[in-house]
C-alpha atoms as a PDB file:
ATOM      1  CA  UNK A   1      -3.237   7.550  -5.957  1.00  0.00           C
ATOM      2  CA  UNK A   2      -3.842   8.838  -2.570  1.00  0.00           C
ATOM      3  CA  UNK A   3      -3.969  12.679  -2.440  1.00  0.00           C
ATOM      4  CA  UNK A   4      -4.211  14.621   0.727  1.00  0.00           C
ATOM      5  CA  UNK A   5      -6.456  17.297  -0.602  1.00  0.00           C
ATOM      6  CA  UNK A   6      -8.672  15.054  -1.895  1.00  0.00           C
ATOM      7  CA  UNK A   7      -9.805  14.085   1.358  1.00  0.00           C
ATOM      8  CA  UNK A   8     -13.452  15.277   2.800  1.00  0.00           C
ATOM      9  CA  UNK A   9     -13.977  15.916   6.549  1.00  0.00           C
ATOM     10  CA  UNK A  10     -16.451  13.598   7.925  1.00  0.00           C
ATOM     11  CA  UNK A  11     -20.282  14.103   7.208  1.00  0.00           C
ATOM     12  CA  UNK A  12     -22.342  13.148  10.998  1.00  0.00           C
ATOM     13  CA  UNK A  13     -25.352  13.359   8.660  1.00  0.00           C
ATOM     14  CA  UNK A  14     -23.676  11.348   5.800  1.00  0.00           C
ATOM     15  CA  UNK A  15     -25.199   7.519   4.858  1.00  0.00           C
ATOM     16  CA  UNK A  16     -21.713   6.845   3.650  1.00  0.00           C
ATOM     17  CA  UNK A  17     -18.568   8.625   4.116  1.00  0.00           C
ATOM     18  CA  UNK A  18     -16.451   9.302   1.070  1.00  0.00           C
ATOM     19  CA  UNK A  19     -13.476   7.186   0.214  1.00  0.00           C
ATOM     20  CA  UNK A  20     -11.232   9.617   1.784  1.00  0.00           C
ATOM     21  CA  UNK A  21     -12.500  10.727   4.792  1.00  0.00           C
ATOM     22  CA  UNK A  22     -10.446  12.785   7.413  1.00  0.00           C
ATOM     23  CA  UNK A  23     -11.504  12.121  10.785  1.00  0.00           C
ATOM     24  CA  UNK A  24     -10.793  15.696  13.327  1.00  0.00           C
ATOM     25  CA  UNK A  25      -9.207  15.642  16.225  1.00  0.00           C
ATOM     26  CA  UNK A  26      -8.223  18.246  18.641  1.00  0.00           C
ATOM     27  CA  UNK A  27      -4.485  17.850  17.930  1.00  0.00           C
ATOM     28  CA  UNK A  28      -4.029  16.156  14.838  1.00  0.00           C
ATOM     29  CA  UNK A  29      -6.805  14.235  12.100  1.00  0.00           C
ATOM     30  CA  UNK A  30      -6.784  10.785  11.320  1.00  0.00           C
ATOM     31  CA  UNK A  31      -7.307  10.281   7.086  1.00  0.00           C
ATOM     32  CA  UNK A  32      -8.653   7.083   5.982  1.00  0.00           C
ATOM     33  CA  UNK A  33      -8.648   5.630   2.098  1.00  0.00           C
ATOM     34  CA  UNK A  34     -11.186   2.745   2.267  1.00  0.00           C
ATOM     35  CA  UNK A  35      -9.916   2.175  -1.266  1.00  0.00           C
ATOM     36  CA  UNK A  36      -6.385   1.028  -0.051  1.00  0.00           C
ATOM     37  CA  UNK A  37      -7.788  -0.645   3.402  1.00  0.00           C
ATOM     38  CA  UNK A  38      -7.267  -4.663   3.507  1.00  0.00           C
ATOM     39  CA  UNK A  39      -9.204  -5.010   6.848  1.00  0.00           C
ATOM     40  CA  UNK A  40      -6.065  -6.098   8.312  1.00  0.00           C
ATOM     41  CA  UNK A  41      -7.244  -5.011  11.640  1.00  0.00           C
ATOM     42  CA  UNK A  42      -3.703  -3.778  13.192  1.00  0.00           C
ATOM     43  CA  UNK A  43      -5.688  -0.536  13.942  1.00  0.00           C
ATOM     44  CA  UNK A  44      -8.743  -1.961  16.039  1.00  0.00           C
ATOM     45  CA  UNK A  45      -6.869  -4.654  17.663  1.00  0.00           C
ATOM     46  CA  UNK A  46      -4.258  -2.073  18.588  1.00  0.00           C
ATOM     47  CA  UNK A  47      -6.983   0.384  20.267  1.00  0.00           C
ATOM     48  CA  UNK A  48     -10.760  -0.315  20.160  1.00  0.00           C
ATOM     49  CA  UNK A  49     -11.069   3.160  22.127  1.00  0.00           C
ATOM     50  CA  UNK A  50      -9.578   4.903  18.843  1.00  0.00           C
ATOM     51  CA  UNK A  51     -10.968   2.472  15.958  1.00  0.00           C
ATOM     52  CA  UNK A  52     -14.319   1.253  16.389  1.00  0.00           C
ATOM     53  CA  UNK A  53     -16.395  -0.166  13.389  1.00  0.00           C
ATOM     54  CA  UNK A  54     -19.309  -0.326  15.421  1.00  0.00           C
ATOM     55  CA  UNK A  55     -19.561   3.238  16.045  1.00  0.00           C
ATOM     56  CA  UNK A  56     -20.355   6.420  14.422  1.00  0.00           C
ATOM     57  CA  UNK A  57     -17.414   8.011  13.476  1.00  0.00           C
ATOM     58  CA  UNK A  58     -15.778   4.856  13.623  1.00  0.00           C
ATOM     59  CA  UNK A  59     -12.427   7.016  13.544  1.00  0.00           C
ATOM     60  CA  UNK A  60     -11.885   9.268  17.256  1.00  0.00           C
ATOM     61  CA  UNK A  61      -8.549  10.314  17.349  1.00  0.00           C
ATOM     62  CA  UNK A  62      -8.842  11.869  20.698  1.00  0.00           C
ATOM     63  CA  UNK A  63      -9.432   9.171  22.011  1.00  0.00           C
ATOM     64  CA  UNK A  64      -5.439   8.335  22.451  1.00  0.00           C
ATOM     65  CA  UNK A  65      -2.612  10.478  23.286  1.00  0.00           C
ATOM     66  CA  UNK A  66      -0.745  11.653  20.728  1.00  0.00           C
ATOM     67  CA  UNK A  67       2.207   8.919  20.685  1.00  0.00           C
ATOM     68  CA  UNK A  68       0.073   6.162  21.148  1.00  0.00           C
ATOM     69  CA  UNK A  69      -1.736   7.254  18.281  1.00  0.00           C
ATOM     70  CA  UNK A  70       0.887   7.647  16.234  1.00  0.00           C
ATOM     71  CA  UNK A  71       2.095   4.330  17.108  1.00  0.00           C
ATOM     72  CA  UNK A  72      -1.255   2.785  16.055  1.00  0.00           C
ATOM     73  CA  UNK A  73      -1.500   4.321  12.831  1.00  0.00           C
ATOM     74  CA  UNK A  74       1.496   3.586  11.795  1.00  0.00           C
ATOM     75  CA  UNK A  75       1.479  -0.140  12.004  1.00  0.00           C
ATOM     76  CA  UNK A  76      -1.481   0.006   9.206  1.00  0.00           C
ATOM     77  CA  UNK A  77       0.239  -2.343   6.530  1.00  0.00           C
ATOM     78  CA  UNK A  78      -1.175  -0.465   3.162  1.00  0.00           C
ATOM     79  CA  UNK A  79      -1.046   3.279   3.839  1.00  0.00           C
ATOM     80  CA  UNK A  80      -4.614   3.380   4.177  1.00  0.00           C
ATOM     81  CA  UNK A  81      -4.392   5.413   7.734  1.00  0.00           C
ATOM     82  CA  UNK A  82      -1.838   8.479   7.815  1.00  0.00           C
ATOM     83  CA  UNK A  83      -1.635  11.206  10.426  1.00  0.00           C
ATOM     84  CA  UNK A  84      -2.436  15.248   9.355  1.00  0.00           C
ATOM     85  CA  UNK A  85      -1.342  17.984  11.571  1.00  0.00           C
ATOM     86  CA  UNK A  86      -3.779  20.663  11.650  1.00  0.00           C
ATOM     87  CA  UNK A  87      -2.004  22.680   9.221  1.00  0.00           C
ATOM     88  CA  UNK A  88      -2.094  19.921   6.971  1.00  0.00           C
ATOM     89  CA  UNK A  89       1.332  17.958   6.981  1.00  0.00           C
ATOM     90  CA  UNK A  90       1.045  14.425   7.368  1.00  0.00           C
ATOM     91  CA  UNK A  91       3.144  13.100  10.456  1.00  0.00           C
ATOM     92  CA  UNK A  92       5.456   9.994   9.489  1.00  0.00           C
ATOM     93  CA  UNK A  93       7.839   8.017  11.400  1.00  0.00           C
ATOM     94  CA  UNK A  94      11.842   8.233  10.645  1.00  0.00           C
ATOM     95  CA  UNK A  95      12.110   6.012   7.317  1.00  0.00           C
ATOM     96  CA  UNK A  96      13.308   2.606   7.420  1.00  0.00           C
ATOM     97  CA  UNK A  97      16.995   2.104   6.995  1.00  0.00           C
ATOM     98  CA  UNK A  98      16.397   0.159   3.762  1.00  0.00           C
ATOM     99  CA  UNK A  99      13.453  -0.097   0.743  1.00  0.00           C
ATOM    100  CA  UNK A 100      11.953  -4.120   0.694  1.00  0.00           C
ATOM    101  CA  UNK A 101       9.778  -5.756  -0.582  1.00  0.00           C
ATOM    102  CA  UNK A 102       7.551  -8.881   0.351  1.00  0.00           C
ATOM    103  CA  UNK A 103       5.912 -11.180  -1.989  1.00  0.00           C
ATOM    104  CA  UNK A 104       2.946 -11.892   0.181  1.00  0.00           C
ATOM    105  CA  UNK A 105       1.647 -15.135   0.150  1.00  0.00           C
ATOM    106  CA  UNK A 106      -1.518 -15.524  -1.833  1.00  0.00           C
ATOM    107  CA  UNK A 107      -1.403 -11.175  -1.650  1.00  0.00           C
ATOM    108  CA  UNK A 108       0.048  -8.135  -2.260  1.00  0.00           C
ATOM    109  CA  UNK A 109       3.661  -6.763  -2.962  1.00  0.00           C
ATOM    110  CA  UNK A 110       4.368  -5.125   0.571  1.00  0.00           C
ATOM    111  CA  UNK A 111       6.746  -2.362  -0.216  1.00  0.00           C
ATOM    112  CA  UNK A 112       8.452  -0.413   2.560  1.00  0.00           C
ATOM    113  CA  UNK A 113      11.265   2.503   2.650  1.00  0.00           C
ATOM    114  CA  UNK A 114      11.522   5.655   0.897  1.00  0.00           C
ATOM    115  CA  UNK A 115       8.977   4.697  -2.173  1.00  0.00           C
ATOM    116  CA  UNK A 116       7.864   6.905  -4.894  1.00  0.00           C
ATOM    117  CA  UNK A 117       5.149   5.783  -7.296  1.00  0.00           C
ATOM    118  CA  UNK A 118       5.209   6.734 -10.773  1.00  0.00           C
ATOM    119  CA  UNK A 119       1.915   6.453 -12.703  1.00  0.00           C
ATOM    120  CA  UNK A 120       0.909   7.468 -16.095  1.00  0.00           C
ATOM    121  CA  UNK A 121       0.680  11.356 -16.156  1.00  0.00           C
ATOM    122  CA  UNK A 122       1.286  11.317 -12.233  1.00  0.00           C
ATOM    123  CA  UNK A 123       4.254  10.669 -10.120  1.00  0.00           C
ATOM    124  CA  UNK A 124       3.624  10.673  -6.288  1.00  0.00           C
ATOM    125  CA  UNK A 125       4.963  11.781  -2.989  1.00  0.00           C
ATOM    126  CA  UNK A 126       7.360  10.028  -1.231  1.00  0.00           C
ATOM    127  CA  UNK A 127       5.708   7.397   0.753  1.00  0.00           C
ATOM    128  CA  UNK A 128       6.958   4.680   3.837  1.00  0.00           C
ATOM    129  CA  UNK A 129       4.773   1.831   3.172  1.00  0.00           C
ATOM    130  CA  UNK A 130       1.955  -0.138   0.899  1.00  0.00           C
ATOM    131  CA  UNK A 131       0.424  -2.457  -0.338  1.00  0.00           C
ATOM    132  CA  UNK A 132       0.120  -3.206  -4.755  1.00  0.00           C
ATOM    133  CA  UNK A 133      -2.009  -5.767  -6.212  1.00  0.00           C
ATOM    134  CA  UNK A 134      -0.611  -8.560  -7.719  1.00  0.00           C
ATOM    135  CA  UNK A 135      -3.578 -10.273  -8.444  1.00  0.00           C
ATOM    136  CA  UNK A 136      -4.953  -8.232 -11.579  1.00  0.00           C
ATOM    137  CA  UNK A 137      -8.351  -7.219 -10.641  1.00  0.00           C
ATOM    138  CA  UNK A 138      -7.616  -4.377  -7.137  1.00  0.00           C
ATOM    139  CA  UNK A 139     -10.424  -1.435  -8.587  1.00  0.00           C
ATOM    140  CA  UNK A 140      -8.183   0.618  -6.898  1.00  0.00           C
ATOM    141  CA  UNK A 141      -4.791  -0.309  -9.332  1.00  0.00           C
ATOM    142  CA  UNK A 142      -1.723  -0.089  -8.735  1.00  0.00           C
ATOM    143  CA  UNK A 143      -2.845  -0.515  -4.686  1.00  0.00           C
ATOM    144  CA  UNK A 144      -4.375  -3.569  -3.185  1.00  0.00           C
ATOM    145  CA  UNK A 145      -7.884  -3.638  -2.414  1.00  0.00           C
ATOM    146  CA  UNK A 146      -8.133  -7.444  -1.038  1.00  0.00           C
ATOM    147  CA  UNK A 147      -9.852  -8.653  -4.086  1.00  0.00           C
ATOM    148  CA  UNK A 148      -7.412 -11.787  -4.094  1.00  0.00           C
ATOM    149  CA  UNK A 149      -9.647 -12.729  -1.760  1.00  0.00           C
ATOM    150  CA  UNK A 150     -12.731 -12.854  -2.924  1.00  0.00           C
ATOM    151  CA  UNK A 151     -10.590 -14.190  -6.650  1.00  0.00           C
ATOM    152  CA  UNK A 152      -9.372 -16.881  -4.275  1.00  0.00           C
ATOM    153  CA  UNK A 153      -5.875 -15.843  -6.212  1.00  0.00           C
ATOM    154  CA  UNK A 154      -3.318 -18.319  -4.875  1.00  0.00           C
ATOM    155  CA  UNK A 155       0.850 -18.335  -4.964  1.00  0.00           C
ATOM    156  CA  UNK A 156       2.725 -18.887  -2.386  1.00  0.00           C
ATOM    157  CA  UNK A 157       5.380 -16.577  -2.608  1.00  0.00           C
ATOM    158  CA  UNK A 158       8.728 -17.812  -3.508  1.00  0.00           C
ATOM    159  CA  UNK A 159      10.807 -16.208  -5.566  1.00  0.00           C
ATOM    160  CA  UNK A 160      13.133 -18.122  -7.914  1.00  0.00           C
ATOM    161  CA  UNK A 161      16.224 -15.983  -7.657  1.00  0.00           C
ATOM    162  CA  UNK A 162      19.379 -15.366  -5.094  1.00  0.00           C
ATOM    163  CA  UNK A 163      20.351 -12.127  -3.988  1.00  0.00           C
ATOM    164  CA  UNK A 164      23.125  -9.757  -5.270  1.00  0.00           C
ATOM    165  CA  UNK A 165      25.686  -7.264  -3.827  1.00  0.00           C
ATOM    166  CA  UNK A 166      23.871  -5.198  -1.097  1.00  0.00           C
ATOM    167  CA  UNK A 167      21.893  -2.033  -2.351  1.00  0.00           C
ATOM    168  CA  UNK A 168      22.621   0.135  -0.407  1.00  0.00           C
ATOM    169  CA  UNK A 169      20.368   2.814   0.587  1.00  0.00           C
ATOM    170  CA  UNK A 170      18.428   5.362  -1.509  1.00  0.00           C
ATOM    171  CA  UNK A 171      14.531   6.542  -2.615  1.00  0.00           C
ATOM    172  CA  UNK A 172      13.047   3.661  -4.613  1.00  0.00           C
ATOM    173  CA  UNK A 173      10.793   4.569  -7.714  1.00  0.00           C
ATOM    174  CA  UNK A 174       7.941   1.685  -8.647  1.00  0.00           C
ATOM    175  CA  UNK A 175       7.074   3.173 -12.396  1.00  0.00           C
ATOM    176  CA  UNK A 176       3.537   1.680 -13.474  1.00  0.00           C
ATOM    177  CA  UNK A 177       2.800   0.629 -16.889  1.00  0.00           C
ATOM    178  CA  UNK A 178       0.088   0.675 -18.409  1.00  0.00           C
ATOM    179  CA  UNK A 179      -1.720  -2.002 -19.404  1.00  0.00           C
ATOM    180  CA  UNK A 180       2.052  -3.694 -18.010  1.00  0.00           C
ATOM    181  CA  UNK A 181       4.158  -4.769 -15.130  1.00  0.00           C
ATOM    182  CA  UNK A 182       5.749  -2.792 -12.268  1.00  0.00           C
ATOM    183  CA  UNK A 183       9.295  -1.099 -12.750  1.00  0.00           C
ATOM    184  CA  UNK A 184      11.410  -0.945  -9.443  1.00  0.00           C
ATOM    185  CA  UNK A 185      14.187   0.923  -9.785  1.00  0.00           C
ATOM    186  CA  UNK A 186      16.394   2.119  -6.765  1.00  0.00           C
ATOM    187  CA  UNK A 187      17.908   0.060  -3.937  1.00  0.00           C
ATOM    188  CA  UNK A 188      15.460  -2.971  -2.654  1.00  0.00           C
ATOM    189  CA  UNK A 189      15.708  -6.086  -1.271  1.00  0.00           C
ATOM    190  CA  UNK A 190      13.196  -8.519  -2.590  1.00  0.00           C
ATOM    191  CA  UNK A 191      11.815 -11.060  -0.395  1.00  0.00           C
ATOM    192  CA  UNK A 192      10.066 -14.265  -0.653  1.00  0.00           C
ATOM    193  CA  UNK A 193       6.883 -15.204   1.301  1.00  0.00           C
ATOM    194  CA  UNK A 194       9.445 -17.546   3.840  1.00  0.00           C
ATOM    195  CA  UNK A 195      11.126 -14.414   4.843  1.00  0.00           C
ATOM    196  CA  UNK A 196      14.431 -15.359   2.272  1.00  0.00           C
ATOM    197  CA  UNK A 197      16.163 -12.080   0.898  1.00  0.00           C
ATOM    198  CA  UNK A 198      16.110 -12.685  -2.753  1.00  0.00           C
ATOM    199  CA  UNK A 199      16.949 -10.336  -5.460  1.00  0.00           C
ATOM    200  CA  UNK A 200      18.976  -7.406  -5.453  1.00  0.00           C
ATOM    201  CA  UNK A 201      19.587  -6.417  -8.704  1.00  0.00           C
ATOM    202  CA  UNK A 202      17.657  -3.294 -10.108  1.00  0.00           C
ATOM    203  CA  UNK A 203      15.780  -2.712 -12.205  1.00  0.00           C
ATOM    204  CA  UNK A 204      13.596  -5.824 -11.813  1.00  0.00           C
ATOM    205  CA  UNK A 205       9.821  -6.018 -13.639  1.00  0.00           C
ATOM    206  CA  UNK A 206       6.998  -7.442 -11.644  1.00  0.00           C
ATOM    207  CA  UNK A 207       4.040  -8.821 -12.938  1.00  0.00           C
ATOM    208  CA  UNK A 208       0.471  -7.427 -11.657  1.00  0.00           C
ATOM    209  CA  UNK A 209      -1.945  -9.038 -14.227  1.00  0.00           C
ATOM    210  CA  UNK A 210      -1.600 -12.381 -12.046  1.00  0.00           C
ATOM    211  CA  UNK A 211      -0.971 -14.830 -14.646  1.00  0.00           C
ATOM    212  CA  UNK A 212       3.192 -14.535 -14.890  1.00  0.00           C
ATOM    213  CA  UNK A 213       4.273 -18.044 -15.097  1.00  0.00           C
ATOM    214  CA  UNK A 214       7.017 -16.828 -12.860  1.00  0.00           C
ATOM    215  CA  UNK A 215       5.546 -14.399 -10.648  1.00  0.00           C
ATOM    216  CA  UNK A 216       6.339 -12.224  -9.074  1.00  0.00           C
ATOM    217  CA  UNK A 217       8.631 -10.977 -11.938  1.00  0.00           C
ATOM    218  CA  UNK A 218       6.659 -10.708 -15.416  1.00  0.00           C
ATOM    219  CA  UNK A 219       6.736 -12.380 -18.168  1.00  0.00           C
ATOM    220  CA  UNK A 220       4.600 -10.886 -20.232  1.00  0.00           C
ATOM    221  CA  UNK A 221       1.572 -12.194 -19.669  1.00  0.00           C
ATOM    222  CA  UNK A 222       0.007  -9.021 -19.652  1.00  0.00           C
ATOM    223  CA  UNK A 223      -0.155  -8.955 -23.362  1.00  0.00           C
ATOM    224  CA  UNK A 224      -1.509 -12.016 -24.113  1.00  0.00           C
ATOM    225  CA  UNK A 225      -4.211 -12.002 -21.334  1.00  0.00           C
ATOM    226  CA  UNK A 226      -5.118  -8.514 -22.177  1.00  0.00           C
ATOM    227  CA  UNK A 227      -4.283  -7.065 -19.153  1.00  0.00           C
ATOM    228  CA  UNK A 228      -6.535  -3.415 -17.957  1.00  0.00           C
ATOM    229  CA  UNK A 229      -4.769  -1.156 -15.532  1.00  0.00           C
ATOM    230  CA  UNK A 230      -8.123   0.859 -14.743  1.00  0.00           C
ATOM    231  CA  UNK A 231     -11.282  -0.990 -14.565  1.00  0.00           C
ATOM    232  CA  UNK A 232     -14.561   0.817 -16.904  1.00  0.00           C
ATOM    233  CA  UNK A 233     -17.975   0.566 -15.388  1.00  0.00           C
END
């Protein structure tokens, strides 16, 4: 998972910047995980003054005033871009009203609200918004990497159930197993790829190996297909 101090300033004289790179600016710093970036582009097409692949830093936060730039990082679907003030809090918007997911078609789980992910022998911050793989293979587990992809993993989204009472509001916990499914425990809404609220209930279990028969909930196909949470070299 994504830790703030982890994160190396950029290196001019580097060949390649490190997975976490913060990017200085005079107000604030931009940090960047490549590991949980899906190249969905909100950030260039948003401001190619700011977020230029073609350049060197690629990442100039001064080049936009402060608002705008917080406006542009924060439409990055996966948490891959966050905002640091210069003493080293990271700037979020007000949190969503209510925790959701969507079953993305032929993607990720897109998870926003207050979120909390629980890994073996780590539990996380409190975060607004990401992606998780549901395709089995991210090297970057429990977060997307947009291996699907390049896997060609295909489903289309739906999501054979019918919402409950209404959950209210409240911080959602997503407790990774390993070598398992997903645990989401707290008030969500699920949603299919069509945009359908569909399950309510909590806890629910959702698969991440890829091979659930009735994704996106498991069904234990985990076990059978021997299922790896972290990839060895």
């Amino acid at each position: 998972m994504s830790d703030e101090h982890s994160f190396q300033d950029f290196d001019p004289n580097g060949s390649r910047q490190a997975d976490q790179t913060r990017y200085p600016g005079e107000a604030v710093n931009v940090l960047y995980d490549r590991r949980r970036c899906m190249h969905a582009q909100e950030c260039g097409r948003a401001s190619r003054a700011v977020f230029d692949g073609r350049r060197n830093p690629w990442i100039d936060p001064d080049q936009a005033a402060l608002e705008e730039l917080k406006q542009i990082v924060w439409r990055c679907p996966t948490g891959a871009l966050q905002l640091e003030s210069k003493d080293g809090q990271i700037l979020e918007p007000a949190p969503p009203a209510r925790n959701t997911i969507v079953v993305s078609p032929d993607g990720p789980l897109y998870i926003r609200g207050q979120v909390v992910v629980d890994e073996p022998q780590r539990r996380g911050r409190i975060q607004q918004q990401m992606a998780l793989c549901r395709c089995g293979a991210s090297r970057n587990k429990p977060y997307c990497d947009n291996t699907h992809v390049r896997l060609r993993f295909r489903d289309a989204g739906p999501v054979s159930a019918d919402p409950g009472p209404d959950p209210g509001e409240g911080l959602l916990t997503v407790k990774v197993y390993d070598g398992g499914p997903l645990e989401v425990a707290g008030p969500v809404t699920l949603m299919s790829a069509s945009g359908r609220p569909a399950k309510t209930d909590s806890p629910m279990w959702l698969c991440r190996c890829g091979n659930s028969k009735n994704r996106p909930f498991c069904d234990g196909s985990h076990t059978s297909e021997g299922f790896r949470s972290i990839d060895k070299d």
